[in-house]
Structures are given as C-alpha cells and as structure tokens.
N, C-alpha and C. Protein backbone atom coordinates (compact mmCIF):
# COMPACT_ATOMS: atom_id res chain seq x y z
N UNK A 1 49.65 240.17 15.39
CA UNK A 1 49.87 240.52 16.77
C UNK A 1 50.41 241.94 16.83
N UNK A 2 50.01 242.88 18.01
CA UNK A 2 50.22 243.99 17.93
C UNK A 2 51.97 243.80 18.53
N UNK A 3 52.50 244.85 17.39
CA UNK A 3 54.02 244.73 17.32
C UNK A 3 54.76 244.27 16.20
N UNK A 4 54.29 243.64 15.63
CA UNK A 4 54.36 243.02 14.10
C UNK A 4 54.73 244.34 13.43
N UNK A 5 56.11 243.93 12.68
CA UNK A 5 56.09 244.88 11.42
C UNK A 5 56.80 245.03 10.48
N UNK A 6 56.11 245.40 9.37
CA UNK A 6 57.15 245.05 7.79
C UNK A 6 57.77 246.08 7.25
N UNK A 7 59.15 246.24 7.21
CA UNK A 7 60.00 246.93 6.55
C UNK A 7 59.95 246.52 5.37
N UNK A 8 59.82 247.63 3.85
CA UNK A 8 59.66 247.51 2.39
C UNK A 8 61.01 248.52 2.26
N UNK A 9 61.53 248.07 1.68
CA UNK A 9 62.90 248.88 0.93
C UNK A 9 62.57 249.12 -0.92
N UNK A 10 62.20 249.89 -1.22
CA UNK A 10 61.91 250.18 -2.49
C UNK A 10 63.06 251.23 -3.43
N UNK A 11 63.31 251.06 -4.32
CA UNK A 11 64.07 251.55 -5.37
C UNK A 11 63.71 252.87 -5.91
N UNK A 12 63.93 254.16 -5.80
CA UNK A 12 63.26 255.00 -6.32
C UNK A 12 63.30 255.59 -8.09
N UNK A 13 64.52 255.22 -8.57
CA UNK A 13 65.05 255.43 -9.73
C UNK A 13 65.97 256.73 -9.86
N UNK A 14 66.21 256.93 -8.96
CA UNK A 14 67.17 258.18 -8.80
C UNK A 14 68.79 257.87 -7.77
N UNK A 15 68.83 255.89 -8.42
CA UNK A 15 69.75 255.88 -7.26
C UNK A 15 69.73 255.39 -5.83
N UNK A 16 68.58 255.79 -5.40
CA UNK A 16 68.79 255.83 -4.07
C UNK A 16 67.65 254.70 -3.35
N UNK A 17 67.59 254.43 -2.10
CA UNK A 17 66.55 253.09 -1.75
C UNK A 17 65.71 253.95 -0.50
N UNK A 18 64.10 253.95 -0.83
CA UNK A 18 63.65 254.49 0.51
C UNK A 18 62.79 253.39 1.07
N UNK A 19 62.82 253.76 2.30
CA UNK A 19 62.12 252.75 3.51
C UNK A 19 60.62 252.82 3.99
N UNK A 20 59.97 251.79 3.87
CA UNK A 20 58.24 251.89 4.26
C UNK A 20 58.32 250.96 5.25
N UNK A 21 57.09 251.21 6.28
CA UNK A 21 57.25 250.36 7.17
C UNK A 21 55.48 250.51 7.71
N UNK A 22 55.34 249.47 7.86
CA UNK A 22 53.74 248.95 7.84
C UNK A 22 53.46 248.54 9.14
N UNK A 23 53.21 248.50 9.98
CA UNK A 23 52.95 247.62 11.18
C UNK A 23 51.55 247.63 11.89
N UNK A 24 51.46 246.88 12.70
CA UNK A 24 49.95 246.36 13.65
C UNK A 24 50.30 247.48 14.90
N UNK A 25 49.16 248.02 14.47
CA UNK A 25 49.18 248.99 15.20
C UNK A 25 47.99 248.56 16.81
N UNK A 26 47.20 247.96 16.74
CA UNK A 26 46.24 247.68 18.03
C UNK A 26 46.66 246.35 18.12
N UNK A 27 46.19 245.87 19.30
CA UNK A 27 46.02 244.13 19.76
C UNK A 27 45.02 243.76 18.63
N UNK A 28 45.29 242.43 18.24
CA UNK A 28 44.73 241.49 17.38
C UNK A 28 44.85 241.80 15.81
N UNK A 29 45.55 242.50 15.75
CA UNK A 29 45.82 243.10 14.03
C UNK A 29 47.34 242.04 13.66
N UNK A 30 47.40 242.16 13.13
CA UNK A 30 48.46 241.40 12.16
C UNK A 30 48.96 242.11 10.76
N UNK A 31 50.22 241.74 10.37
CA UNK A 31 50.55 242.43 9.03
C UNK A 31 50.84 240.94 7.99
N UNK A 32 49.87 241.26 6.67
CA UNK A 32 50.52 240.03 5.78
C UNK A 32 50.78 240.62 5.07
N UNK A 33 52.07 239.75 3.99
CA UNK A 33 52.67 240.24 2.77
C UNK A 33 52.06 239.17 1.70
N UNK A 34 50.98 239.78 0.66
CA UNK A 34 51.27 238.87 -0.35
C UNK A 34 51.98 239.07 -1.79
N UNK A 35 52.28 238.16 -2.39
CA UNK A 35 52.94 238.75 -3.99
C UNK A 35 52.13 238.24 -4.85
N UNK A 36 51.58 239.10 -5.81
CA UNK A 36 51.34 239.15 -7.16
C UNK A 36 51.21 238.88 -8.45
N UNK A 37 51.20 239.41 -9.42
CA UNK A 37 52.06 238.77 -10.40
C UNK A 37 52.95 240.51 -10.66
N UNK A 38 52.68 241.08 -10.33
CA UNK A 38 53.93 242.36 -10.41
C UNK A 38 53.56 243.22 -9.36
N UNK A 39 53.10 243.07 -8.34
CA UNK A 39 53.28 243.75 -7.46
C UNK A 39 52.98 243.16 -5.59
N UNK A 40 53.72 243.88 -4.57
CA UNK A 40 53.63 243.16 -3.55
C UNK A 40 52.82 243.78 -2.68
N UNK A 41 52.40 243.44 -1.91
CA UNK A 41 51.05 244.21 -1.22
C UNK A 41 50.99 243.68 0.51
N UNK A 42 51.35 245.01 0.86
CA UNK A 42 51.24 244.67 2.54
C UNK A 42 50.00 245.30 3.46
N UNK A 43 49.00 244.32 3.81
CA UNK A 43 48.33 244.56 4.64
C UNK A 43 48.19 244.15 5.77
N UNK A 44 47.95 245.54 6.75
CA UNK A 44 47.42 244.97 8.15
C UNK A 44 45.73 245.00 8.14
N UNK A 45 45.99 243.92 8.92
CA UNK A 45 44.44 243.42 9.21
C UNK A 45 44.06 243.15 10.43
N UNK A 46 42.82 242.97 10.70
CA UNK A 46 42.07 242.36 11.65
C UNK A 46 41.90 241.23 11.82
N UNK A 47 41.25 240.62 13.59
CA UNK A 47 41.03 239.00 13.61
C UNK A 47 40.59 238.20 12.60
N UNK A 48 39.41 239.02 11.83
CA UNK A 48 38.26 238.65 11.06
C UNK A 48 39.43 238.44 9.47
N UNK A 49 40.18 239.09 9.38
CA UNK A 49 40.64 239.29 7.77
C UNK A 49 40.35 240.43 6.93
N UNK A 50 39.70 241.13 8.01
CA UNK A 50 39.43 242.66 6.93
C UNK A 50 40.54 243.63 6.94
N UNK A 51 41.23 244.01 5.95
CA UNK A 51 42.10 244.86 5.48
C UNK A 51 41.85 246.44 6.21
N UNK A 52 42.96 246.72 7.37
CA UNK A 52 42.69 247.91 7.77
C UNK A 52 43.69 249.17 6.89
N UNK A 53 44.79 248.81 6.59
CA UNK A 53 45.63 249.70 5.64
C UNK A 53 45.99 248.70 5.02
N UNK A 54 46.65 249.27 3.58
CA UNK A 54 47.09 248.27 2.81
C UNK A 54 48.43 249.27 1.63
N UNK A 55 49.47 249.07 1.56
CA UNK A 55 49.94 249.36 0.83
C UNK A 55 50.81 248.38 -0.30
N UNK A 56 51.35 248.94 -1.60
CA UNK A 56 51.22 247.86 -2.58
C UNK A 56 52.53 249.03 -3.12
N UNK A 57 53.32 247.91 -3.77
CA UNK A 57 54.53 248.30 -4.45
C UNK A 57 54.91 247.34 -6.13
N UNK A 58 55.22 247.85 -6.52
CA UNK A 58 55.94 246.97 -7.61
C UNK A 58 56.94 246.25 -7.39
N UNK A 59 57.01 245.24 -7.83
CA UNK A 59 57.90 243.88 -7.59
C UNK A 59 58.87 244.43 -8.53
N UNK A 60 59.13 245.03 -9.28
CA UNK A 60 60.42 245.30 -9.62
C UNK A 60 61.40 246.64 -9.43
N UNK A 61 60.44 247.27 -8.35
CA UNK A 61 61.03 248.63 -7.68
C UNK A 61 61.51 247.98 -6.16
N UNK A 62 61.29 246.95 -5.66
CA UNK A 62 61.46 245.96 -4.66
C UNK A 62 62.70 245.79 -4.11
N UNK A 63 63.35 246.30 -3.18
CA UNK A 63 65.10 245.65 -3.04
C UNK A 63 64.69 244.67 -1.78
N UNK A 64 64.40 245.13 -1.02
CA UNK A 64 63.86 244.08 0.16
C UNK A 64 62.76 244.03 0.95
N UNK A 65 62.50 242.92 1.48
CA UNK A 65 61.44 243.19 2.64
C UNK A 65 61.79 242.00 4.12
N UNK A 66 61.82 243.10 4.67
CA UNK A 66 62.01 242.70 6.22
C UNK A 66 60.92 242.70 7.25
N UNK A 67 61.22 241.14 7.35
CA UNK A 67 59.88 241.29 8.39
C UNK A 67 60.22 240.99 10.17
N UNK A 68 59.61 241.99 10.67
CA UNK A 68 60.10 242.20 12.13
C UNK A 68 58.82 241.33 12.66
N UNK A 69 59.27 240.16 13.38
CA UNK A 69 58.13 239.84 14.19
C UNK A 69 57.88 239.92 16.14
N UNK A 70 56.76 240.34 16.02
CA UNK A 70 56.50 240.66 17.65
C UNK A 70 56.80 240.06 18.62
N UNK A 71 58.30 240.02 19.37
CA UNK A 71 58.24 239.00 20.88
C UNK A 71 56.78 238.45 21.55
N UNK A 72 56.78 237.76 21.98
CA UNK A 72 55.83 237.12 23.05
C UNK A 72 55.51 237.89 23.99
N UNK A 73 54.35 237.58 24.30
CA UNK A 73 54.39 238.28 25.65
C UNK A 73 54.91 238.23 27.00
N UNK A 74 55.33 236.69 27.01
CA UNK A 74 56.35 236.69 28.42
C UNK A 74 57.46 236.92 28.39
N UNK A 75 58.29 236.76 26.96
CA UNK A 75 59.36 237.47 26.75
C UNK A 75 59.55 239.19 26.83
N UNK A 76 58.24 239.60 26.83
CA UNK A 76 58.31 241.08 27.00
C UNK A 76 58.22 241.84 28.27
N UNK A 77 57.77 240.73 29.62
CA UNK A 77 57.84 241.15 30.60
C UNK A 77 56.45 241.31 31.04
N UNK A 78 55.56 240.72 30.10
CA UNK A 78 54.61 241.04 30.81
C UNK A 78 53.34 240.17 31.60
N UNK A 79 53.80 240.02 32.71
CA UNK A 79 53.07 238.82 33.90
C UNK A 79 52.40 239.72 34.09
N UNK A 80 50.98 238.39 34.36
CA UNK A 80 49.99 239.23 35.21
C UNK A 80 49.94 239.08 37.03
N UNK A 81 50.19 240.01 37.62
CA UNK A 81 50.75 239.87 38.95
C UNK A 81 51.49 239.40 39.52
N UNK A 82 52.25 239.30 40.82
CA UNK A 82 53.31 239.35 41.06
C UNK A 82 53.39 237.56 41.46
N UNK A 83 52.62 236.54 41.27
CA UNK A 83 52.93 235.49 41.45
C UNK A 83 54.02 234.67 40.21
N UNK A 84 55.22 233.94 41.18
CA UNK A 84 56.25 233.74 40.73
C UNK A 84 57.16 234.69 40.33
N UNK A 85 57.32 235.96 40.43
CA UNK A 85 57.95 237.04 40.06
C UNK A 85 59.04 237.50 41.51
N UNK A 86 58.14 236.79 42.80
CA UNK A 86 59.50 236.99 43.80
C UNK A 86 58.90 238.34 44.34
N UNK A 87 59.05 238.51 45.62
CA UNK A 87 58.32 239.88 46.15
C UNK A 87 57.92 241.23 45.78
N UNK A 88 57.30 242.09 45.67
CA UNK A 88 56.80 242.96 45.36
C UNK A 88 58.31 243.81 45.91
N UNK A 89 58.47 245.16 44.66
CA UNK A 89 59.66 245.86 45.79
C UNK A 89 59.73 246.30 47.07
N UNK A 90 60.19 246.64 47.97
CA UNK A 90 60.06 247.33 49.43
C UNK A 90 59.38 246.50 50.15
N UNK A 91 59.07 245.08 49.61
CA UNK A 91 58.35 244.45 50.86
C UNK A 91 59.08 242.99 51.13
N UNK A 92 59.12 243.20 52.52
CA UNK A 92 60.20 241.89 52.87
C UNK A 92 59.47 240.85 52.62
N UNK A 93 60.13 239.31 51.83
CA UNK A 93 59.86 238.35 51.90
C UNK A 93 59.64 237.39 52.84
N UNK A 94 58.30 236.95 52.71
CA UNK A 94 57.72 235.88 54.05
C UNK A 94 58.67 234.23 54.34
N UNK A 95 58.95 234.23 55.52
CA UNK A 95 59.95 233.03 55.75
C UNK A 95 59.36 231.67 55.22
C-alpha cells in the first residue's frame, strides 16, 4: 500500500549505524522484507509481484529493521464526499 515503509539500520564498521529506508512509492505497490541465508533483501513491488526496486544487505551488518506500516484510508481522512462528514464549511445546516 502506498505509504508503506522499511527502515534498515545497517552497521558500517567504522562504529557508527546508517539508515536506509525503502518505501511504496505509488498506489498498489507494497514493500516486502525477505531473509536469506546471509543476506536481507527489501523489495517494493507491484500488484502483480514484480520487483520495482530492491535493495539487499548483509545479515550480519544488520542492527535493525523497522517496519512503518501505512494508516488506512479512513484513518487518514480521506472520505469520498461530504456525506456523513456534517456540512460543507460556510454553509448552514438544513433543519
């Protein structure tokens, strides 16, 4: 679902941890994570299952992965027209 998205926290060897972040970028894309046998691999995809980006890390450069998932759509506010939503602004409500 567009909004979907995976935070990768990777290990660089210098100490320090940097941040990747993958997400569904159009309607109907999705992001999956699969694992390996040594490495983890995040792709977004399409309805169909075809791999539109894909990036891949080593499972032992790995500190975390966070996955952000996309509110709903009615949780996001988004009705289609103003039925049940209560009057349109600036216009007085009918008795």
């Amino acid at each position: 679902m567009r909004g979907d998205k995976v935070e990768v926290l990777v290990d660089t060897g210098n100490g320090s941890v940097r941040a990747f972040e993958i997400a569904a970028t159009k309607s109907g894309r999705r992001v999956e994570v699969s694992t390996l046998r040594n490495m983890v691999e995040v792709a977004e995809v399409t309805r169909t299952g075809q791999p539109v980006r894909t990036a891949r890390f080593l499972t032992s450069r790995v500190v975390a992965i966070v996955e952000h998932p996309a509110a709903d759509g009615a949780q996001r506010g988004r009705a289609t027209g103003t039925q049940g939503n209560g009057p349109a602004p600036g216009r007085p409500q009918a008795p």
